[in-house]
PDB file of N, CA and C in Angstrom:
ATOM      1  N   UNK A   1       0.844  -1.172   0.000  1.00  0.00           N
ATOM      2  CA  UNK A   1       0.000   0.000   0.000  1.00  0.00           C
ATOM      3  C   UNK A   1       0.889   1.235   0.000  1.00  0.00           C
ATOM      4  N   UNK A   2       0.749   2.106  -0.851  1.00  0.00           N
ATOM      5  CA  UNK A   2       1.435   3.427  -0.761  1.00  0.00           C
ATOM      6  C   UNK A   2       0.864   4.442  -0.242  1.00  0.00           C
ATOM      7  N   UNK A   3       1.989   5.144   0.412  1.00  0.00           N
ATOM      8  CA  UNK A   3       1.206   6.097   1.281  1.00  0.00           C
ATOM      9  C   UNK A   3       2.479   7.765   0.978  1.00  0.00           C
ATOM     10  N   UNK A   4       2.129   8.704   1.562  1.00  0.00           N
ATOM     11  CA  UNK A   4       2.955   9.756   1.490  1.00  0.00           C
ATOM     12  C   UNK A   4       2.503  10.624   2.839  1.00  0.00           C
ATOM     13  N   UNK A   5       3.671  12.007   2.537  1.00  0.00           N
ATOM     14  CA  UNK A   5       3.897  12.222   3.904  1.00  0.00           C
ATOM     15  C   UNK A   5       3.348  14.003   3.711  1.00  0.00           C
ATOM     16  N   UNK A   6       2.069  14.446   4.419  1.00  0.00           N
ATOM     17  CA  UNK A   6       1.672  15.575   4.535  1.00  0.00           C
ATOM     18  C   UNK A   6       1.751  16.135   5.634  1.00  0.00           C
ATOM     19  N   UNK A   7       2.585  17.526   5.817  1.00  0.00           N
ATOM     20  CA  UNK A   7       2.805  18.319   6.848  1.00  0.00           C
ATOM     21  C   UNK A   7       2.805  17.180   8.263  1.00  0.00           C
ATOM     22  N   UNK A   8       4.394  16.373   8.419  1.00  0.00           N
ATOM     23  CA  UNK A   8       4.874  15.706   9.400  1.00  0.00           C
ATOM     24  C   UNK A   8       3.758  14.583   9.374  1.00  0.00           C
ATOM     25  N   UNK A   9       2.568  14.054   9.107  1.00  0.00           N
ATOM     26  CA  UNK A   9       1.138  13.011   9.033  1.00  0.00           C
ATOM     27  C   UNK A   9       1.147  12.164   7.739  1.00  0.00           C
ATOM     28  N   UNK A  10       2.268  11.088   7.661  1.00  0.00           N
ATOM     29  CA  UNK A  10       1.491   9.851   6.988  1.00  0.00           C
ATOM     30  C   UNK A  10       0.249   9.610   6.432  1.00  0.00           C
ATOM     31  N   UNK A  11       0.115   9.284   5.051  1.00  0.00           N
ATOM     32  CA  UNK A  11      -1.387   8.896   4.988  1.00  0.00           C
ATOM     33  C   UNK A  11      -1.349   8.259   4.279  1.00  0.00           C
ATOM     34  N   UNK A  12      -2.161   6.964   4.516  1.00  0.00           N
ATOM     35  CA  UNK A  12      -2.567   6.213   2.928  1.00  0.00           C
ATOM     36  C   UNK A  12      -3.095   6.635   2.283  1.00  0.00           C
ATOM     37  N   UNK A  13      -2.817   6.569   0.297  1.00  0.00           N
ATOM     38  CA  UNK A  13      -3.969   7.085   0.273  1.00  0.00           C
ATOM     39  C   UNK A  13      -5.470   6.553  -0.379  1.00  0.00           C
ATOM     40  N   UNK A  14      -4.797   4.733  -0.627  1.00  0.00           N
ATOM     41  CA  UNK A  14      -5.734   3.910  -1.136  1.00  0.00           C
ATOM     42  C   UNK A  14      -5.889   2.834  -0.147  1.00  0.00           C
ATOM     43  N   UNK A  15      -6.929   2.281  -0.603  1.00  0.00           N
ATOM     44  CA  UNK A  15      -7.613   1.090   0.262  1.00  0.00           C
ATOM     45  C   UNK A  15      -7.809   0.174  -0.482  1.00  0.00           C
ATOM     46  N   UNK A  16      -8.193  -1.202  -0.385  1.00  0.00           N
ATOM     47  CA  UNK A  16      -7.964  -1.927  -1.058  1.00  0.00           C
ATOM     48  C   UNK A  16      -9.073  -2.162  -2.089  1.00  0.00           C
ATOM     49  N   UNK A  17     -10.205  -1.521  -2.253  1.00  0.00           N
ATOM     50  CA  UNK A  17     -11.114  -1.323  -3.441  1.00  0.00           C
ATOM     51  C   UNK A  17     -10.631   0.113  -3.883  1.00  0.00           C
ATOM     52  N   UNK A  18      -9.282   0.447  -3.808  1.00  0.00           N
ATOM     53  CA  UNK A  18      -8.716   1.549  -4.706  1.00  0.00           C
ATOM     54  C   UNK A  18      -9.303   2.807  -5.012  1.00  0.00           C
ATOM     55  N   UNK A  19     -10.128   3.149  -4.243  1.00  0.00           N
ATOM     56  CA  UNK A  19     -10.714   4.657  -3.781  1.00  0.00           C
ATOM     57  C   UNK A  19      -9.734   5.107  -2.842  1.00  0.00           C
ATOM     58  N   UNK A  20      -9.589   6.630  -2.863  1.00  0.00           N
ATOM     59  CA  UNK A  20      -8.809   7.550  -2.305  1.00  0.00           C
ATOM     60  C   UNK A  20      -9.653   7.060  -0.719  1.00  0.00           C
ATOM     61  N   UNK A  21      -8.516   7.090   0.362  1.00  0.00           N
ATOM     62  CA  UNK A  21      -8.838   7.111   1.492  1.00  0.00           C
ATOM     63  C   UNK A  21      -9.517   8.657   1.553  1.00  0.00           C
ATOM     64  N   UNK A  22     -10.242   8.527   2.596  1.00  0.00           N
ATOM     65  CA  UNK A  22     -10.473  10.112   2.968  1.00  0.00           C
ATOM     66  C   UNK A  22      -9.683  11.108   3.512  1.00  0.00           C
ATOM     67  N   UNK A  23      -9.022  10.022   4.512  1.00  0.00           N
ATOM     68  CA  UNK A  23      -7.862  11.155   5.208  1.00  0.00           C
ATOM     69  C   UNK A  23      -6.874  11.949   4.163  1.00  0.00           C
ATOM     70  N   UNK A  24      -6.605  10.917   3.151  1.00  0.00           N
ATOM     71  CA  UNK A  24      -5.694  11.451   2.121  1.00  0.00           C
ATOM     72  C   UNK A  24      -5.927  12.795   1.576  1.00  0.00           C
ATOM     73  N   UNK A  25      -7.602  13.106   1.298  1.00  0.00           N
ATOM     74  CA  UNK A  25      -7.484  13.852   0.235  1.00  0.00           C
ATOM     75  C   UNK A  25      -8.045  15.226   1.351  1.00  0.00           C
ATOM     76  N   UNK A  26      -8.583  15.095   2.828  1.00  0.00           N
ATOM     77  CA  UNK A  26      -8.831  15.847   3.412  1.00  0.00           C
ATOM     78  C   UNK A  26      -7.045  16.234   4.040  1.00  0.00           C
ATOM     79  N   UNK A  27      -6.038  15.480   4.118  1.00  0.00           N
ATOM     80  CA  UNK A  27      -4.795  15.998   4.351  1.00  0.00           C
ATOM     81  C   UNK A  27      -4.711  16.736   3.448  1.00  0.00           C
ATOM     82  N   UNK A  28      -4.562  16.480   2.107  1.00  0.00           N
ATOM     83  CA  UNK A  28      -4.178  17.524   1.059  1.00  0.00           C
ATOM     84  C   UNK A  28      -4.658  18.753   0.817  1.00  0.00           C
ATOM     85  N   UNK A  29      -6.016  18.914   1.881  1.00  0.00           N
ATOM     86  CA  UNK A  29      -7.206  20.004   1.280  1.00  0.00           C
ATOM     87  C   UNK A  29      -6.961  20.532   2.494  1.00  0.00           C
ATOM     88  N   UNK A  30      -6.098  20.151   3.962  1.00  0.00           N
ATOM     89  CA  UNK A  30      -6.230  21.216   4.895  1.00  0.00           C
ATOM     90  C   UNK A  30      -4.991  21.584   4.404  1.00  0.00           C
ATOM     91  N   UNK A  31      -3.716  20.992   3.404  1.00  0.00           N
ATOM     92  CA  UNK A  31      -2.190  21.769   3.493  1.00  0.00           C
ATOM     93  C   UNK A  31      -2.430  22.824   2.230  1.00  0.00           C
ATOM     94  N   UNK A  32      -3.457  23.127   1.085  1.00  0.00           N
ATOM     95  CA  UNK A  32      -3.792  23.716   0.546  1.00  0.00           C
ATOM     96  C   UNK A  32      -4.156  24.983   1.208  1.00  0.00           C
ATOM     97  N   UNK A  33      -5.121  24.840   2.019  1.00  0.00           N
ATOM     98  CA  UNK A  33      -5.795  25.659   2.961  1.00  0.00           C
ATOM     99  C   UNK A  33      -5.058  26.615   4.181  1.00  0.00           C
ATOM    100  N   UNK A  34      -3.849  25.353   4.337  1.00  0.00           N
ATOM    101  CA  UNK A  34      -3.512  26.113   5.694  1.00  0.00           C
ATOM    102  C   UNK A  34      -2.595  27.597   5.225  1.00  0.00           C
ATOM    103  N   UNK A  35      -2.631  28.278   6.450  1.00  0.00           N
ATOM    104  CA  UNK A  35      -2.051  29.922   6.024  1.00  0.00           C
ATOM    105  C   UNK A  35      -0.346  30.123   6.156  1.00  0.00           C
ATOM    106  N   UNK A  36      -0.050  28.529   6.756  1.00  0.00           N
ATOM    107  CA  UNK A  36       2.084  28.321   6.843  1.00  0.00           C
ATOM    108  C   UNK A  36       2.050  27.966   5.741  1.00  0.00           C
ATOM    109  N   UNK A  37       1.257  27.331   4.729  1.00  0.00           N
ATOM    110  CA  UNK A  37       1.227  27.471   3.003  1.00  0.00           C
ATOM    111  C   UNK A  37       1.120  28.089   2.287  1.00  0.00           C
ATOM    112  N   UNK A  38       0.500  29.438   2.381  1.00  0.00           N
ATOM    113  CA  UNK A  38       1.166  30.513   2.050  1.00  0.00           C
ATOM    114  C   UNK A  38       1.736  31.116   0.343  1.00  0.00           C
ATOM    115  N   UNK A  39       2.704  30.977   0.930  1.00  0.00           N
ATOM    116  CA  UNK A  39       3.610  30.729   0.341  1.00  0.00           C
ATOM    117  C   UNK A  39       3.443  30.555  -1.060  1.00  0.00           C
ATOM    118  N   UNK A  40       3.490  28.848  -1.408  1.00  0.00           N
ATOM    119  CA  UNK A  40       3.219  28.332  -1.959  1.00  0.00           C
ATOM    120  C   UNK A  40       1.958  28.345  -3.279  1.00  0.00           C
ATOM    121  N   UNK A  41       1.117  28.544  -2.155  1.00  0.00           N
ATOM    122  CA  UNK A  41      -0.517  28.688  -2.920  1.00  0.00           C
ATOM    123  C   UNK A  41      -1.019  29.860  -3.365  1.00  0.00           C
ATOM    124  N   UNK A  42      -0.180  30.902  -2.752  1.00  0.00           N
ATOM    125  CA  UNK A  42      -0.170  32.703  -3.086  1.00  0.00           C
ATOM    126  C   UNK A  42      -1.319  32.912  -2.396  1.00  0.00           C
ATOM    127  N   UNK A  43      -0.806  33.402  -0.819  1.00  0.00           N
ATOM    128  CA  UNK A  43      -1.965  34.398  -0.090  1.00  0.00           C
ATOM    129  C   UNK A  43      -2.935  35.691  -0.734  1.00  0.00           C
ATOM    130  N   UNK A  44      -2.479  35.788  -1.999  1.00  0.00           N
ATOM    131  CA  UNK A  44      -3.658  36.585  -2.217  1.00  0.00           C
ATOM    132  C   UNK A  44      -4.333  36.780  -3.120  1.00  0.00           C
ATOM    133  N   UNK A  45      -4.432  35.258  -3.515  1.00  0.00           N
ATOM    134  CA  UNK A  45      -5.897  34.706  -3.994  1.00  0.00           C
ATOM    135  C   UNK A  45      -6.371  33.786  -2.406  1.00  0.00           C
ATOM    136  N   UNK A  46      -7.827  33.851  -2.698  1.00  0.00           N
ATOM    137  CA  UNK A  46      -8.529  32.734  -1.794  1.00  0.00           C
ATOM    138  C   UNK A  46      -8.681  31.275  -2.538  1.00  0.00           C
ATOM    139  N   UNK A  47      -8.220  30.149  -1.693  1.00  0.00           N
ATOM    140  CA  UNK A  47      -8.378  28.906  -2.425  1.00  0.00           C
ATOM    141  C   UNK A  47      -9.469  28.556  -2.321  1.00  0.00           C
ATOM    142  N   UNK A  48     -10.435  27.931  -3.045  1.00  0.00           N
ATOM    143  CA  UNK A  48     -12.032  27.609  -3.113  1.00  0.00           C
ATOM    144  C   UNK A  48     -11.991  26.009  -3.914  1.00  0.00           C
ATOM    145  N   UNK A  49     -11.641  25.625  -2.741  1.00  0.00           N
ATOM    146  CA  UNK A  49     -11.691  24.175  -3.334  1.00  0.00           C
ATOM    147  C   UNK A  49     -13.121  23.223  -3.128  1.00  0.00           C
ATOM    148  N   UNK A  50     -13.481  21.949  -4.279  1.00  0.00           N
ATOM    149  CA  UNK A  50     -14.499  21.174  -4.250  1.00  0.00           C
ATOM    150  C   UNK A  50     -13.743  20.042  -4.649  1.00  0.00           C
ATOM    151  N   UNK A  51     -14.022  19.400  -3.122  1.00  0.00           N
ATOM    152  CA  UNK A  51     -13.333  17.600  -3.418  1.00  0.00           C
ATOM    153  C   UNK A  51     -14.568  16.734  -3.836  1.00  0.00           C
ATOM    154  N   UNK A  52     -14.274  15.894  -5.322  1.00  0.00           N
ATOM    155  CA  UNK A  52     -14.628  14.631  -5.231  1.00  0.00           C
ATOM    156  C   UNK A  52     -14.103  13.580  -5.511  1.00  0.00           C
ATOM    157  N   UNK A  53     -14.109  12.702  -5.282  1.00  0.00           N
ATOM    158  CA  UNK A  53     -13.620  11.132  -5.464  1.00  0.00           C
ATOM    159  C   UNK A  53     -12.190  11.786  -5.390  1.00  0.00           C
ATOM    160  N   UNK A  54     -11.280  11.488  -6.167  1.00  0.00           N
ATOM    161  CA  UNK A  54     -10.083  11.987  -6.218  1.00  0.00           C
ATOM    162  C   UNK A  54      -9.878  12.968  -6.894  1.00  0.00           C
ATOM    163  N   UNK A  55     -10.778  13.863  -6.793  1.00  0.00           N
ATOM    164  CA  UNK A  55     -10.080  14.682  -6.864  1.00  0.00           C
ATOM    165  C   UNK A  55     -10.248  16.312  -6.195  1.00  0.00           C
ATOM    166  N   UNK A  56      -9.600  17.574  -6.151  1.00  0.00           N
ATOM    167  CA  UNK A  56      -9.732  18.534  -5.441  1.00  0.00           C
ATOM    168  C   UNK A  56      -9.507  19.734  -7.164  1.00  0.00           C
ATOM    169  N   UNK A  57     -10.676  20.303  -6.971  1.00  0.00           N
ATOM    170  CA  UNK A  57     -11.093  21.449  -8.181  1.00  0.00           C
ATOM    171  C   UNK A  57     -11.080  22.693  -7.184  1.00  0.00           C
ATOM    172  N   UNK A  58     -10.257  23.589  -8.011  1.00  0.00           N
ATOM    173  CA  UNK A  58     -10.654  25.437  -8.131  1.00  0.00           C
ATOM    174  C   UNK A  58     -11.361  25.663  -9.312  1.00  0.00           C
ATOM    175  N   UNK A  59     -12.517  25.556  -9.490  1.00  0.00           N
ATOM    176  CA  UNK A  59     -13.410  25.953 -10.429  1.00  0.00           C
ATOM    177  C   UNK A  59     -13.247  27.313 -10.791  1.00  0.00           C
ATOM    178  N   UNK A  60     -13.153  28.334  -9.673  1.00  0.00           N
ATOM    179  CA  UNK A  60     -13.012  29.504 -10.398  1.00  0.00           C
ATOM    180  C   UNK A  60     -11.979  29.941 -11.060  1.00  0.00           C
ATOM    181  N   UNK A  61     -10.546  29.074 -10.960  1.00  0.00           N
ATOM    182  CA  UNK A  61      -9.754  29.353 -11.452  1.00  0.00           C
ATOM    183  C   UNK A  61      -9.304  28.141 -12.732  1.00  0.00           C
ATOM    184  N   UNK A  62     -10.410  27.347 -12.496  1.00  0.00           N
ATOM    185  CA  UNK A  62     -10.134  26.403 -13.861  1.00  0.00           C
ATOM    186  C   UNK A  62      -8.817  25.194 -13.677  1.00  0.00           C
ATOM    187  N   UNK A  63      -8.144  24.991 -12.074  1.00  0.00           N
ATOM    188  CA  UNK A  63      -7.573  23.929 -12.254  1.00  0.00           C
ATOM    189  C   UNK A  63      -8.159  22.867 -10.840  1.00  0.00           C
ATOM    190  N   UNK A  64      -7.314  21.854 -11.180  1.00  0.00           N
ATOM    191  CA  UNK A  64      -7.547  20.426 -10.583  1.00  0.00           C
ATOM    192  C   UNK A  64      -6.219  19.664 -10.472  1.00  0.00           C
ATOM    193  N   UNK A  65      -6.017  19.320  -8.974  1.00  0.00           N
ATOM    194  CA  UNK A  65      -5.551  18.464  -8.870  1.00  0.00           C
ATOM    195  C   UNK A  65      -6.061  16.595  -8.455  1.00  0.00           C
ATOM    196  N   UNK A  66      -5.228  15.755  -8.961  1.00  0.00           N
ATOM    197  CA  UNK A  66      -5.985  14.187  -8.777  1.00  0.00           C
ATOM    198  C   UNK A  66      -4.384  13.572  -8.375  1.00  0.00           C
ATOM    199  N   UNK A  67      -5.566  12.952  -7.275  1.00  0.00           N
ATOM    200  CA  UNK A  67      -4.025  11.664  -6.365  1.00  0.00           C
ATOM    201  C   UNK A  67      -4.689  10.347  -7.526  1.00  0.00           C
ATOM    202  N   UNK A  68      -3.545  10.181  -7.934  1.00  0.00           N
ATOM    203  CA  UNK A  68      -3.463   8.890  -8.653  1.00  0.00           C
ATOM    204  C   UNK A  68      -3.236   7.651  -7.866  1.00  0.00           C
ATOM    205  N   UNK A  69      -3.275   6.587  -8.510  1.00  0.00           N
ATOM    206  CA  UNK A  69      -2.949   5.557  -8.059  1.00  0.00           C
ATOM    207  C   UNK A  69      -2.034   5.231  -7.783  1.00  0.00           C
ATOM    208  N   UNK A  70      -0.988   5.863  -8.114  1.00  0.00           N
ATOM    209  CA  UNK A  70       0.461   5.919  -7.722  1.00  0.00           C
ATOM    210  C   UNK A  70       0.775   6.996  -6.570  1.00  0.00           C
ATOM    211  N   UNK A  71      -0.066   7.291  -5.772  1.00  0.00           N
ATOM    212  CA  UNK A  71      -0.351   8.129  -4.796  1.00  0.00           C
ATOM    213  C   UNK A  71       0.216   9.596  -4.906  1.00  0.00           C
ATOM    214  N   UNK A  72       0.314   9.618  -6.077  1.00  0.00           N
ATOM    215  CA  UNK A  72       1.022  11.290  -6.683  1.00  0.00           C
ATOM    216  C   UNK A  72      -0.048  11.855  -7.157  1.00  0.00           C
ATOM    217  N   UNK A  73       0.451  12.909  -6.918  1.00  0.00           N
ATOM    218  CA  UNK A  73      -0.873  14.232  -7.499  1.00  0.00           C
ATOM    219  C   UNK A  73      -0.548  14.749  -8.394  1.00  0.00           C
ATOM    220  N   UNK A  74      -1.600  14.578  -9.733  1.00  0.00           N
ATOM    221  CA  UNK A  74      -1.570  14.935 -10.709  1.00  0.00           C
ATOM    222  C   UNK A  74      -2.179  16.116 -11.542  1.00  0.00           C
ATOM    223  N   UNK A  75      -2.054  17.299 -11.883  1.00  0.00           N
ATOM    224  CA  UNK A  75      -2.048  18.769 -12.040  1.00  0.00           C
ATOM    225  C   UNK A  75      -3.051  18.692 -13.462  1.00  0.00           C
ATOM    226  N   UNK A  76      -3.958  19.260 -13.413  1.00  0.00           N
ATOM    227  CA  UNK A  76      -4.910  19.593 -14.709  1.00  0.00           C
ATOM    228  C   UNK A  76      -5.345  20.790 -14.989  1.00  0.00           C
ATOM    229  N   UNK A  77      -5.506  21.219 -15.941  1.00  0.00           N
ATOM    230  CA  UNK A  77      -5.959  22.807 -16.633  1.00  0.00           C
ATOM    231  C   UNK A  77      -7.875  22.613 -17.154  1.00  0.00           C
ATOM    232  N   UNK A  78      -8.270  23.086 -17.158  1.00  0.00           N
ATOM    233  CA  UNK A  78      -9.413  22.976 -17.631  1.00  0.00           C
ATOM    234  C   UNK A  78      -9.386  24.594 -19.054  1.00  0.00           C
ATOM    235  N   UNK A  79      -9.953  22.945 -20.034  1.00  0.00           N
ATOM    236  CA  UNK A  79     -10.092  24.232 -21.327  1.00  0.00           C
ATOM    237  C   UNK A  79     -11.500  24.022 -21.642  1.00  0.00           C
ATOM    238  N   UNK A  80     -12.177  25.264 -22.433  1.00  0.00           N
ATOM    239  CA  UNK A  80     -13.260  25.432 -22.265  1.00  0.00           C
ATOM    240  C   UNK A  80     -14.179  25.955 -21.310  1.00  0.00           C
ATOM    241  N   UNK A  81     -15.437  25.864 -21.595  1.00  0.00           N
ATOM    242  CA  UNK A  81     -16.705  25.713 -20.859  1.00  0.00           C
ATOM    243  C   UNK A  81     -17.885  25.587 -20.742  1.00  0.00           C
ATOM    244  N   UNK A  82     -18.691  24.735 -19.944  1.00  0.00           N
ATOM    245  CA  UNK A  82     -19.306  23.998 -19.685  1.00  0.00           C
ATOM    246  C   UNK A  82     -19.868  22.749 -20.290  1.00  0.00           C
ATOM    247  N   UNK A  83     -20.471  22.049 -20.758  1.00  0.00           N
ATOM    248  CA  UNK A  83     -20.411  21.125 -21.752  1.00  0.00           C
ATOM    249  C   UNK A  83     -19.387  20.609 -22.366  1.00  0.00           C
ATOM    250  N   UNK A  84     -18.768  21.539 -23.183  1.00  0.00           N
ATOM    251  CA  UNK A  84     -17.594  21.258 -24.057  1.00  0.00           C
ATOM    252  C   UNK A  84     -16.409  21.400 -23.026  1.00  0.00           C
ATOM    253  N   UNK A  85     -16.283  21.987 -21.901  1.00  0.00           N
ATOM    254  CA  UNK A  85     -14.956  21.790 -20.923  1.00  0.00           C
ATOM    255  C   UNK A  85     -14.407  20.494 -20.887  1.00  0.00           C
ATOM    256  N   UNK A  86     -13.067  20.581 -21.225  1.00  0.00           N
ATOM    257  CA  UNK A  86     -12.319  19.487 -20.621  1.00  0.00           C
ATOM    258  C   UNK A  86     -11.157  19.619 -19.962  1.00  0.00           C
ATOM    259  N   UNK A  87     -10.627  18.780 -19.196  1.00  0.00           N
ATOM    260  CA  UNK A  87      -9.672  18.595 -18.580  1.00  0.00           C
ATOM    261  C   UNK A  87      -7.889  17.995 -18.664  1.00  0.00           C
ATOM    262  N   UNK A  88      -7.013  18.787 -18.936  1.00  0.00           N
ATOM    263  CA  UNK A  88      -5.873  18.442 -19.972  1.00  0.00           C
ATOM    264  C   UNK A  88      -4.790  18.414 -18.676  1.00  0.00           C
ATOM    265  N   UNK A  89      -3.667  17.572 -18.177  1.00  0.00           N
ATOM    266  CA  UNK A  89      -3.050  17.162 -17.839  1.00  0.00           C
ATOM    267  C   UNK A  89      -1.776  18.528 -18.346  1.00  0.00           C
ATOM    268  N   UNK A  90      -1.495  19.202 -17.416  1.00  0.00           N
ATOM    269  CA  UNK A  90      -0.638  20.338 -17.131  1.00  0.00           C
ATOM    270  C   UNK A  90       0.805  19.957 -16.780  1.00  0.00           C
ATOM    271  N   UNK A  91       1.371  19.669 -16.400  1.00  0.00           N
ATOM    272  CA  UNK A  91       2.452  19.289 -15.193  1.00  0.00           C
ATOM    273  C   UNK A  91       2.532  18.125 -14.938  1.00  0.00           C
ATOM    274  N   UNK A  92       4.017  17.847 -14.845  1.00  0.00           N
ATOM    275  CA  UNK A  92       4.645  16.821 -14.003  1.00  0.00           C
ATOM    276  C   UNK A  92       3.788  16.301 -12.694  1.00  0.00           C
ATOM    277  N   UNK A  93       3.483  15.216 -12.252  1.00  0.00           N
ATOM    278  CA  UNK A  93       2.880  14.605 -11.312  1.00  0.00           C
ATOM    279  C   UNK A  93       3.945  14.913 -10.315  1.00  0.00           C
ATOM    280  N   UNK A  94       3.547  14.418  -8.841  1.00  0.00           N
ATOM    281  CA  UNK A  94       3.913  14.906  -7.723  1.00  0.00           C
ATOM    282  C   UNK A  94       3.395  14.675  -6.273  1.00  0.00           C
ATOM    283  N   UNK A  95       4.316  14.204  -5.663  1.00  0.00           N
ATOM    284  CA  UNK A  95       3.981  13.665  -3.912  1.00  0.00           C
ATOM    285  C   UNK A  95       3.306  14.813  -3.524  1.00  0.00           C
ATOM    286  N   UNK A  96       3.282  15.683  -3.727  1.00  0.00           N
ATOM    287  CA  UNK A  96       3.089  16.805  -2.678  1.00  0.00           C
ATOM    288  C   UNK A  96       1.988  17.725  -3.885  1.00  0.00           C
ATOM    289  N   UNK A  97       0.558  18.141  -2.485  1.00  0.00           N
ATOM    290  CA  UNK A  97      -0.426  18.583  -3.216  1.00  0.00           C
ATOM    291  C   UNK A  97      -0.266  19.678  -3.512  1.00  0.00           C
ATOM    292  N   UNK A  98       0.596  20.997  -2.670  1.00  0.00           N
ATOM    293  CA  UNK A  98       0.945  22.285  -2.755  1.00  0.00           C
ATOM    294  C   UNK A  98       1.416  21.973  -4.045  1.00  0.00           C
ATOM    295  N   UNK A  99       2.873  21.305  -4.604  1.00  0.00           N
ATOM    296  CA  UNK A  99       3.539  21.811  -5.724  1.00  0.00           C
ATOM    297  C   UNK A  99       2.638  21.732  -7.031  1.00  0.00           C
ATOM    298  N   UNK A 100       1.633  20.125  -7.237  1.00  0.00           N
ATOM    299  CA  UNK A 100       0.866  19.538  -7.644  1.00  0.00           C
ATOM    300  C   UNK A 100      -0.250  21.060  -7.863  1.00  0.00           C
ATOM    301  N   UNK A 101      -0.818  21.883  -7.016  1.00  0.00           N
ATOM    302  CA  UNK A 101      -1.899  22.911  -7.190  1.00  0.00           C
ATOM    303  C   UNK A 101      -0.778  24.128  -7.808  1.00  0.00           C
ATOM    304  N   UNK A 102       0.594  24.715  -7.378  1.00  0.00           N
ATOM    305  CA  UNK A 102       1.040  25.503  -7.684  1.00  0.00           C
ATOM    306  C   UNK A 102       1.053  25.558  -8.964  1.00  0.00           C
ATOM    307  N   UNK A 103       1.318  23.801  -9.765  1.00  0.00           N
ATOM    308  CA  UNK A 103       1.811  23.583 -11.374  1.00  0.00           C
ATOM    309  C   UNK A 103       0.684  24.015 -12.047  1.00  0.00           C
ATOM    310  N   UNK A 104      -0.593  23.681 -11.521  1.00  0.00           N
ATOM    311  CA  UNK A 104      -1.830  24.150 -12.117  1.00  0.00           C
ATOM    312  C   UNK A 104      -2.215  25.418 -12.078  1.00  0.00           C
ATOM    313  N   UNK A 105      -1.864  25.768 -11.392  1.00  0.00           N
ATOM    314  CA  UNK A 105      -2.156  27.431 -11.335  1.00  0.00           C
ATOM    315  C   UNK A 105      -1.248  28.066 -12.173  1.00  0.00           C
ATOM    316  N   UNK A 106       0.182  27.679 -11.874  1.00  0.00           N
ATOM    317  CA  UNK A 106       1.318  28.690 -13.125  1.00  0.00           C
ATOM    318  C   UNK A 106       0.393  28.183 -14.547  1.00  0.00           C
ATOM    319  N   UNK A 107       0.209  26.710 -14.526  1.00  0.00           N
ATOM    320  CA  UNK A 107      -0.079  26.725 -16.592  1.00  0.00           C
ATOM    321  C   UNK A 107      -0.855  27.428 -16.640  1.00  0.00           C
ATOM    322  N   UNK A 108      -1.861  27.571 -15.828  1.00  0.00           N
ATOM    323  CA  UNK A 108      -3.262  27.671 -15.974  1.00  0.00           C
ATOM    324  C   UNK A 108      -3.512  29.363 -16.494  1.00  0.00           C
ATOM    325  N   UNK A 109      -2.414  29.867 -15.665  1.00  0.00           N
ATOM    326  CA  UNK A 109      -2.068  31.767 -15.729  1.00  0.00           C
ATOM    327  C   UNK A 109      -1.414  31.888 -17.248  1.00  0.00           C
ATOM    328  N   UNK A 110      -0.507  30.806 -17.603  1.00  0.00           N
ATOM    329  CA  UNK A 110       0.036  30.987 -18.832  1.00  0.00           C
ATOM    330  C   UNK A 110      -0.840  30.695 -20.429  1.00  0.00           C
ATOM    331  N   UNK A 111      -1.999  30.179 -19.787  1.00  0.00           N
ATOM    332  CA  UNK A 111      -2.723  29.884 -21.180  1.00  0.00           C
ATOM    333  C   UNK A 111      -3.608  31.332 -21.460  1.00  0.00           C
TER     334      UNK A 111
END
């Protein structure tokens, strides 16, 4: 079982019918959230995240990150909208959900 390591807390992040544990993706959505992240996520936008299944969306800003099965988080752009929106694979995958949301946000500014 693979697991990774969020702010000093271990987590699995699959189970053995291969759905995202919960803790996993609620770890990733409080180190997004938290304000020692910063940093990272740029204090001055607000993050407005919507988790499902695996994955964690900024709708208003058009990206997504997804913990894969390989317990890495994987960075998406959203082109389009609504109907015709889809979802295009941005960035290098990644242990860590901060760098994983940062990659989506730089492409996402560059398109």
């Amino acid at each position: 079982m693979l697991a990774t390591k969020v702010n000093d807390t271990v987590i699995t992040a699959r189970g053995a019918d291969s759905h995202p544990r919960p803790a996993a993706m609620a770890a990733a959505r409080t180190a997004l959230l938290d304000p020692d992240n910063a940093d990272g996520v740029d204090a001055a936008r607000t993050v407005r995240l919507r988790a499902w299944r695996n994955r964690l969306t900024a709708d208003n800003e058009g990206i997504q990150i997804r913990l894969g099965p390989d317990n890495r988080w994987h960075p998406y752009i959203r082109e389009g909208h609504g109907t015709a929106a889809a979802w295009w694979p941005c960035a290098p995958v990644t242990a860590d959900p901060i760098a994983a949301f940062v990659a989506a946000r730089t492409a996402a500014t560059r398109n």
